[in-house]
N, C-alpha and C. Protein backbone atom coordinates (compact mmCIF):
# COMPACT_ATOMS: atom_id res chain seq x y z
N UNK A 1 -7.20 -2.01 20.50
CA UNK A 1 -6.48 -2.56 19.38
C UNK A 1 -4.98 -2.49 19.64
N UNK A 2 -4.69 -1.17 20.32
CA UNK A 2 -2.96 -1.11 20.68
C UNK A 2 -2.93 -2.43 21.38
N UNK A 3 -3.70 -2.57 22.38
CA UNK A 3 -3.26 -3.83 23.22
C UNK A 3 -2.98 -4.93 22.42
N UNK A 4 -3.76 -5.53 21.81
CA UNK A 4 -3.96 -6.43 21.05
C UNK A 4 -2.50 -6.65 20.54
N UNK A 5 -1.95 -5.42 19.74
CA UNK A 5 -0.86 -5.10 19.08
C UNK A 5 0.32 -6.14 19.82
N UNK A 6 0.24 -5.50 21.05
CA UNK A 6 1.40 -5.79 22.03
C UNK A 6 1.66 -7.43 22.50
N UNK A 7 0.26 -7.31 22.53
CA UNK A 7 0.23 -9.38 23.03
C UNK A 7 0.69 -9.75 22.38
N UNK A 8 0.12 -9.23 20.84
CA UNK A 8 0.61 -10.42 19.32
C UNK A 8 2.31 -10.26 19.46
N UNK A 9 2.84 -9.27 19.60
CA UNK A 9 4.51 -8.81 19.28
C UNK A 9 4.97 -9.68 20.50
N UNK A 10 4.36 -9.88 21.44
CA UNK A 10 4.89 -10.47 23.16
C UNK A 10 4.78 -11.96 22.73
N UNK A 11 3.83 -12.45 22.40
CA UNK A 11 3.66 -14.00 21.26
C UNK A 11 4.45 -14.41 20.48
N UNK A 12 4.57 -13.18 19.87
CA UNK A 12 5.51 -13.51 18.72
C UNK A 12 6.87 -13.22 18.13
N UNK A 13 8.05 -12.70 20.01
CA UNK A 13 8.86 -12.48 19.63
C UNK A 13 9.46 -13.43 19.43
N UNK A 14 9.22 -14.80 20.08
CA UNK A 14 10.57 -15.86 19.78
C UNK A 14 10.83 -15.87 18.03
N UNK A 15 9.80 -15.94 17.24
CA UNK A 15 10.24 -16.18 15.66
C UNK A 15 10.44 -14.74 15.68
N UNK A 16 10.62 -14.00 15.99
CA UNK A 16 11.27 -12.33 15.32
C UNK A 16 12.67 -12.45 14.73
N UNK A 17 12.99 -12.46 13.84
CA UNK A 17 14.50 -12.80 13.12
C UNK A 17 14.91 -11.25 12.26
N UNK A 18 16.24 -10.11 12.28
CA UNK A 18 15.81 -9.64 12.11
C UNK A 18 16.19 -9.30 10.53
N UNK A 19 17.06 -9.84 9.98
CA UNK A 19 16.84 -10.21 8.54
C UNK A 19 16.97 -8.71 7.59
N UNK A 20 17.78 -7.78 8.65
CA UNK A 20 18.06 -6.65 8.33
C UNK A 20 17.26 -5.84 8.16
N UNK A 21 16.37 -6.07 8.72
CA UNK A 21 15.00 -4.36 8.93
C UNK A 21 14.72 -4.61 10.35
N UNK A 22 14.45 -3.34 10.76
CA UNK A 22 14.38 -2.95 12.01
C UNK A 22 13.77 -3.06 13.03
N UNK A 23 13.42 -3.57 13.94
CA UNK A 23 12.46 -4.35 15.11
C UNK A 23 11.42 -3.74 14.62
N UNK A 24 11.26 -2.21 14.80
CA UNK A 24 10.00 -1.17 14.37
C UNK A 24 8.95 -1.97 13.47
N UNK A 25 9.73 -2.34 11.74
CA UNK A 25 8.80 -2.93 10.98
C UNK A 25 8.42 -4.30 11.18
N UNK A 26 8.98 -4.75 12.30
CA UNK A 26 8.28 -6.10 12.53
C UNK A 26 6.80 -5.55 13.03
N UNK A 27 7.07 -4.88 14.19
CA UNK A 27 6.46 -4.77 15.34
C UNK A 27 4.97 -3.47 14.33
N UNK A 28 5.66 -2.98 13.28
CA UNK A 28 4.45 -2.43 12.63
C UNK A 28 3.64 -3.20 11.15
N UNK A 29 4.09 -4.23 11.12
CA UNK A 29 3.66 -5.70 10.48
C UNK A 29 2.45 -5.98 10.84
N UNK A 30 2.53 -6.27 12.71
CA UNK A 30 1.86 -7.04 13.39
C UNK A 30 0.62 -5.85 13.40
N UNK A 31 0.99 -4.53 13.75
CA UNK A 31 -0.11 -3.82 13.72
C UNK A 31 -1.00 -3.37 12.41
N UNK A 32 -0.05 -3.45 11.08
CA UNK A 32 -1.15 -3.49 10.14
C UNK A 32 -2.01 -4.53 10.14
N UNK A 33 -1.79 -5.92 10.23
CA UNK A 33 -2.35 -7.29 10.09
C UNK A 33 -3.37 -6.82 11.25
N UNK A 34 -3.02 -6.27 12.61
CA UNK A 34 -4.17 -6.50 13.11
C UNK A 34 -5.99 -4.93 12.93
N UNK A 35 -5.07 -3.96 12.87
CA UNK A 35 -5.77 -2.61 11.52
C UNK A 35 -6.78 -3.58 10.48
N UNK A 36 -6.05 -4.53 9.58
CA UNK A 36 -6.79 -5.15 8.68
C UNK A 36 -8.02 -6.43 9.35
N UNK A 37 -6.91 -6.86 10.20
CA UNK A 37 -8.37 -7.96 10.53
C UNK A 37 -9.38 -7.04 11.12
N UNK A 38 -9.14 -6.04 12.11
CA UNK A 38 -10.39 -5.10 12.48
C UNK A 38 -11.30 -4.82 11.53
N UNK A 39 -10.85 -4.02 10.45
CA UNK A 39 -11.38 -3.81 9.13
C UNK A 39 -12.17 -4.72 8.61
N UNK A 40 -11.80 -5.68 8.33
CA UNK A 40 -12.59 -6.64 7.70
C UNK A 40 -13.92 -7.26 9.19
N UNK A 41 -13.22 -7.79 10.31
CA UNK A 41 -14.69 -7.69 11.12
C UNK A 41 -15.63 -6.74 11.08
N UNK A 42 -15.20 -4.94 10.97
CA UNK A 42 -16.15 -4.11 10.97
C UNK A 42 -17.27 -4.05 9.63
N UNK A 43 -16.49 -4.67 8.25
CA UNK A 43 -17.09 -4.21 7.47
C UNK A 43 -17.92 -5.96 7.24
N UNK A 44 -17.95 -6.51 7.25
CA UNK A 44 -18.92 -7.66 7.37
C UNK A 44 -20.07 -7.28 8.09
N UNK A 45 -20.11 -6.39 9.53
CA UNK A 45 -21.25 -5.76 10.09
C UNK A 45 -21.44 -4.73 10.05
N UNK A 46 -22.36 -4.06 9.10
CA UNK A 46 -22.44 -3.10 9.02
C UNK A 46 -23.76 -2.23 10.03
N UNK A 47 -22.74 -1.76 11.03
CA UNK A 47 -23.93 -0.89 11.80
C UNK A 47 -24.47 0.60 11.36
N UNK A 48 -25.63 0.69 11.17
CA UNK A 48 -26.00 1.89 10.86
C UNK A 48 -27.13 2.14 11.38
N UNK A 49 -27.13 3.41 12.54
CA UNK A 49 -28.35 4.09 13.31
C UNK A 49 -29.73 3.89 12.34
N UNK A 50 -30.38 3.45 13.24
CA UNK A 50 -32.03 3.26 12.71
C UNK A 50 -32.40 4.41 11.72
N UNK A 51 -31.90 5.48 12.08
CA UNK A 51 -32.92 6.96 11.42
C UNK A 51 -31.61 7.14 10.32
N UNK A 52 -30.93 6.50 9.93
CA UNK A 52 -30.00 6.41 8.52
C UNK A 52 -30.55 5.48 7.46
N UNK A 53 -31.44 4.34 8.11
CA UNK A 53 -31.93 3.44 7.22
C UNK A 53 -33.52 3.83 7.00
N UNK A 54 -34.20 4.46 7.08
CA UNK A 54 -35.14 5.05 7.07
C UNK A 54 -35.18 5.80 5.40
N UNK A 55 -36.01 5.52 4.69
CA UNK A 55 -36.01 6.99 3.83
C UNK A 55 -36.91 8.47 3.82
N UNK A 56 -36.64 8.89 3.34
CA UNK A 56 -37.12 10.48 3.10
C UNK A 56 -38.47 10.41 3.98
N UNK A 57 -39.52 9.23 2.74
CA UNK A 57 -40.54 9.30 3.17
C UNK A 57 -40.72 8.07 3.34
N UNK A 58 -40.72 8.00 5.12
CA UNK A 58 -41.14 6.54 5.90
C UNK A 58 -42.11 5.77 5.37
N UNK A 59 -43.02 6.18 4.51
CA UNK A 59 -44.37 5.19 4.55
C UNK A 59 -43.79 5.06 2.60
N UNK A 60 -42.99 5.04 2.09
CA UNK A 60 -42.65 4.60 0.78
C UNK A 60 -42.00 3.30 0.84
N UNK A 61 -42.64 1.87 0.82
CA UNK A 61 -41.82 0.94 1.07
C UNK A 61 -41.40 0.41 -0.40
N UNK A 62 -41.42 1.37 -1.43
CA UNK A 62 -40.75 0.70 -2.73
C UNK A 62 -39.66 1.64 -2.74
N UNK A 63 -39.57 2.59 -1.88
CA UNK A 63 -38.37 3.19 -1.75
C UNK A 63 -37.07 2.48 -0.86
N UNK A 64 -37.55 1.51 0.41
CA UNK A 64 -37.38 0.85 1.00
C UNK A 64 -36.29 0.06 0.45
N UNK A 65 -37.42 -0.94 -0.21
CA UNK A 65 -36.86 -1.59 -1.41
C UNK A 65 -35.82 -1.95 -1.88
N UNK A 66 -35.64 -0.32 -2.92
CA UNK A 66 -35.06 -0.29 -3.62
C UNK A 66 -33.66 0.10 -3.08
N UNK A 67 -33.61 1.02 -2.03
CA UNK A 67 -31.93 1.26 -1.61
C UNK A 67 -31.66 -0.06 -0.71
N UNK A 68 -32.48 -1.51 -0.10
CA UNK A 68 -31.63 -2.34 0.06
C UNK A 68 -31.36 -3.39 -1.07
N UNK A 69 -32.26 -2.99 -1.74
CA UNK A 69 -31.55 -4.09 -3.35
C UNK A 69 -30.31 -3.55 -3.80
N UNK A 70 -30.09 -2.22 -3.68
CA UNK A 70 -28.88 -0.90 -3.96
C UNK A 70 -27.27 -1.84 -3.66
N UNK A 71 -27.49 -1.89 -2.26
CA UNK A 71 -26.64 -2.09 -0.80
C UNK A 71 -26.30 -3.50 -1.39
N UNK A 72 -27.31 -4.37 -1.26
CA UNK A 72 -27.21 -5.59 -1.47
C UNK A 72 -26.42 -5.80 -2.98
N UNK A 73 -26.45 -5.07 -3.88
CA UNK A 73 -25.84 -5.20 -4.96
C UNK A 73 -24.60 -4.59 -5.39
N UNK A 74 -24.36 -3.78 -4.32
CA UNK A 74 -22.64 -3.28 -3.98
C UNK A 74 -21.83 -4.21 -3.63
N UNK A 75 -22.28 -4.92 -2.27
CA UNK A 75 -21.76 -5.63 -1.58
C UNK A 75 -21.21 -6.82 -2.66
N UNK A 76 -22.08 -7.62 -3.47
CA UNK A 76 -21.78 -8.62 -4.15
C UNK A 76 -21.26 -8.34 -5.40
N UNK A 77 -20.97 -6.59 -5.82
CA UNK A 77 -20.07 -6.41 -6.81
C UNK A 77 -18.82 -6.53 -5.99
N UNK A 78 -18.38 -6.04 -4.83
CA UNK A 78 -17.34 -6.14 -4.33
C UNK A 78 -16.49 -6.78 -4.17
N UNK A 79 -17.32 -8.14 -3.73
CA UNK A 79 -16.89 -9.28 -3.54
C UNK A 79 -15.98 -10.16 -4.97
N UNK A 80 -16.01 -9.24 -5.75
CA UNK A 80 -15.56 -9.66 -7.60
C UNK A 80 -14.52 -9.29 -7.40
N UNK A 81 -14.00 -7.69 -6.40
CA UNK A 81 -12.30 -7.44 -6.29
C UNK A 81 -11.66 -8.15 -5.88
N UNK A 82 -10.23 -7.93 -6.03
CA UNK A 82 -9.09 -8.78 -5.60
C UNK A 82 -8.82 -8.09 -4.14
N UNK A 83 -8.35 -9.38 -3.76
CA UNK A 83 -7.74 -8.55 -2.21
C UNK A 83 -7.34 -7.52 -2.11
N UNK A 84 -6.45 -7.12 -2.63
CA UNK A 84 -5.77 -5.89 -2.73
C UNK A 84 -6.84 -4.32 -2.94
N UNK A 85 -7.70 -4.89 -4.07
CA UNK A 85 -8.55 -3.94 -4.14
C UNK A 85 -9.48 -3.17 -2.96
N UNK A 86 -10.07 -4.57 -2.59
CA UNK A 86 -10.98 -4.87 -1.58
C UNK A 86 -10.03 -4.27 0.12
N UNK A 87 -8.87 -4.58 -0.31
CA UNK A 87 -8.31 -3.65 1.10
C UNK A 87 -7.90 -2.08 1.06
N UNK A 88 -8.00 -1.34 -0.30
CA UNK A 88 -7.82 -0.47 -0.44
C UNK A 88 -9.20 0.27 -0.25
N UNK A 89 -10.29 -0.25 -0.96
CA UNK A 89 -11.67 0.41 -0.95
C UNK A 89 -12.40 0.40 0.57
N UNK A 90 -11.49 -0.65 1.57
CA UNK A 90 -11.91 -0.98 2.95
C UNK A 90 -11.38 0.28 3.92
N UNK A 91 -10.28 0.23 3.60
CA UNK A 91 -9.05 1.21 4.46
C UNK A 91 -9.65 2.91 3.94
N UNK A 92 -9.38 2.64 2.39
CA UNK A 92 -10.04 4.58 2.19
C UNK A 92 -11.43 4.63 2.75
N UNK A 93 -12.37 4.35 2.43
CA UNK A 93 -13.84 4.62 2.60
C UNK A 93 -14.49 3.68 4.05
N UNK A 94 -13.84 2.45 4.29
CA UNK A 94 -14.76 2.09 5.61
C UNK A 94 -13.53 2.46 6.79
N UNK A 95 -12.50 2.89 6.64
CA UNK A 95 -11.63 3.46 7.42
C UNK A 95 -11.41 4.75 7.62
N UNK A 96 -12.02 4.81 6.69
CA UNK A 96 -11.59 6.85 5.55
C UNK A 96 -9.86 7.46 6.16
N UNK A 97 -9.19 6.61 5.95
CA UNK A 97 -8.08 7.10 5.49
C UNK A 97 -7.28 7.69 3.89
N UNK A 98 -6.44 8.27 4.75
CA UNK A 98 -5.86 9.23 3.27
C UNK A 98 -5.07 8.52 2.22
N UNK A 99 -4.69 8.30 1.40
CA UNK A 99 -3.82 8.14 0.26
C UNK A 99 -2.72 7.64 1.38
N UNK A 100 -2.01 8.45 1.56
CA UNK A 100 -0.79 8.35 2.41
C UNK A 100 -1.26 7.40 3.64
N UNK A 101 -2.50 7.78 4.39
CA UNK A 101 -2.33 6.32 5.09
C UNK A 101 -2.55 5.55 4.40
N UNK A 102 -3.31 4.75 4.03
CA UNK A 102 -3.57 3.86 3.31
C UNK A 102 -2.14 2.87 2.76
N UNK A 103 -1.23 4.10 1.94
CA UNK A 103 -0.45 3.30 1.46
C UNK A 103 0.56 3.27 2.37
N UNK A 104 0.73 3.80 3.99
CA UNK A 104 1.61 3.26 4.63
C UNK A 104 1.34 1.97 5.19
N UNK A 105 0.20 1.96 5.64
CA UNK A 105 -0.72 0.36 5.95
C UNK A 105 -0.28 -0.70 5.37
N UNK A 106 -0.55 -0.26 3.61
CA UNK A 106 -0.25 -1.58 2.72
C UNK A 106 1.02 -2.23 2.75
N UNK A 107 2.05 -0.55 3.23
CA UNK A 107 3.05 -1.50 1.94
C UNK A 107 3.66 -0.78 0.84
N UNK A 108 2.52 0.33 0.62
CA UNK A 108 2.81 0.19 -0.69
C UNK A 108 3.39 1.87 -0.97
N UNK A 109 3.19 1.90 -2.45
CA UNK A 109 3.53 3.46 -2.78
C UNK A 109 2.31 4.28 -3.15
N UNK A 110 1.93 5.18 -2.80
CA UNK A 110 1.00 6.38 -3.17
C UNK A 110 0.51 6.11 -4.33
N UNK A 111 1.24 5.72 -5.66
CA UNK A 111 1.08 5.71 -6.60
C UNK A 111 0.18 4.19 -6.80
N UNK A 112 0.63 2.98 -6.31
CA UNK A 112 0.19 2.34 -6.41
C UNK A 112 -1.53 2.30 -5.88
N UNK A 113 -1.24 2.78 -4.37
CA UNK A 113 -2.24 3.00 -3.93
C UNK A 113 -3.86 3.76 -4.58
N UNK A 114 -2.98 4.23 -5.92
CA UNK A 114 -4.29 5.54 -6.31
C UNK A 114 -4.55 4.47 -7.37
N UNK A 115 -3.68 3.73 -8.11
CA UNK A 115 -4.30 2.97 -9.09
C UNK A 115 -4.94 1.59 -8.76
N UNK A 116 -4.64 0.79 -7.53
CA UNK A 116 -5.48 0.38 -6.97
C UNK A 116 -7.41 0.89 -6.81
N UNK A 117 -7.38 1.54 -5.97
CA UNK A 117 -8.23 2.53 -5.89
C UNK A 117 -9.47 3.01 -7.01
N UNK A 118 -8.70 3.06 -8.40
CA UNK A 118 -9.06 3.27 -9.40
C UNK A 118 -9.70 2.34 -10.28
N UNK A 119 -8.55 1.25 -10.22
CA UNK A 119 -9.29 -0.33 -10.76
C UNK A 119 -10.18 -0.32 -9.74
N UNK A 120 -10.16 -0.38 -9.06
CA UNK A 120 -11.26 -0.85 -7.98
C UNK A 120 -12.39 -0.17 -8.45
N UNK A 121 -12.80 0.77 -7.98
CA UNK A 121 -13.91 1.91 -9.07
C UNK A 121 -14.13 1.45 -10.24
N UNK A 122 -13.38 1.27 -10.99
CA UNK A 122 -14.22 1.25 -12.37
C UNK A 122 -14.62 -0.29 -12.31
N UNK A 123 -13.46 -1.06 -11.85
CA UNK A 123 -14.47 -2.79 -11.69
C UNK A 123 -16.05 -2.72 -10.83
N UNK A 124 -15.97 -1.68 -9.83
CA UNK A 124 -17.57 -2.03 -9.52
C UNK A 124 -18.32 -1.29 -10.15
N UNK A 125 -17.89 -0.30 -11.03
CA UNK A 125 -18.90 0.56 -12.00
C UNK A 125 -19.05 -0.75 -12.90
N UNK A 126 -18.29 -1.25 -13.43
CA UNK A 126 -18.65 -2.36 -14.55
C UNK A 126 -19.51 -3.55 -13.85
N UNK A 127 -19.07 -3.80 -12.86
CA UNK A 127 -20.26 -4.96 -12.24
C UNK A 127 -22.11 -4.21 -11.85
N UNK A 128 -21.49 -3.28 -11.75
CA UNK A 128 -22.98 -2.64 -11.27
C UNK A 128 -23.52 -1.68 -12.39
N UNK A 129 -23.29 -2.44 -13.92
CA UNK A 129 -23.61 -1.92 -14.91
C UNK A 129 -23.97 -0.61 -15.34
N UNK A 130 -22.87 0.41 -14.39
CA UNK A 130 -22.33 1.77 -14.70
C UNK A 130 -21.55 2.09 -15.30
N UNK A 131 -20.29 1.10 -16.21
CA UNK A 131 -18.86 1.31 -16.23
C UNK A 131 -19.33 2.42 -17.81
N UNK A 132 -20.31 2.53 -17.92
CA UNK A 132 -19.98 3.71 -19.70
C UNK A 132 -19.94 5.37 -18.80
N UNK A 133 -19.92 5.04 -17.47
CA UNK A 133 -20.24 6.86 -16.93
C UNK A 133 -18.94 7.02 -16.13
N UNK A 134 -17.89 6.70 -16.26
CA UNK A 134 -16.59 6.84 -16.17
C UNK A 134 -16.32 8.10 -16.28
């Protein structure tokens, strides 16, 4: 991914203008954008070892079932967040970064970052007709 980093910045110095911020945040622009597109390829495929998808008891196929109707019904509450959301709930949990990364990634402030975070949560508790266990 560093590599990657470098080509894109080697591509893309002729438009580098510097518009009074510092080569650094160009050049760490290019590496969040490319952090995020990773992110989003990884989480479209979700790999998970055979003996994770398995339940308790192998020969229960209404158990089966039921945790991919689960999965399947996360996914398409998700899809209801806003970008922003959807890159915060990507970066903490399919990245598992901290608060502080997260909101150096974005952009943003800590603060924002937690209330992001938060809408985000309670919009998929409300899509996945949990939101009264808040």
């Amino acid at each position: 991914m560093t590599q990657q980093v470098f080509l894109n910045a080697i591509q893309s110095i002729s438009s580098y203008k510097s518009q009074g911020m510092p080569f650094s945040s160009w050049l760490y622009r290019i590496a969040h954008n490319q952090v995020v597109d990773h992110l989003r390829k990884k989480s479209r495929r979700i790999l998970v070892p055979l003996d994770e998808t398995l339940p308790a008891n192998e020969d229960d196929p209404k158990h089966t079932a039921e945790q991919k109707i689960e999965i399947e019904e996360v996914v398409a509450a998700s899809k209801e967040l806003t970008a922003a959301q959807q890159e915060v709930i990507s970066l903490r949990f399919g990245g598992e970064l901290s608060i502080a990364e997260v909101a150096q990634a974005m952009g943003r402030s800590e603060g924002a970052v937690k209330a992001l975070q938060h809408s985000a949560i309670a919009a998929l508790r409300k899509a996945l007709g949990k939101g009264d266990a808040a």
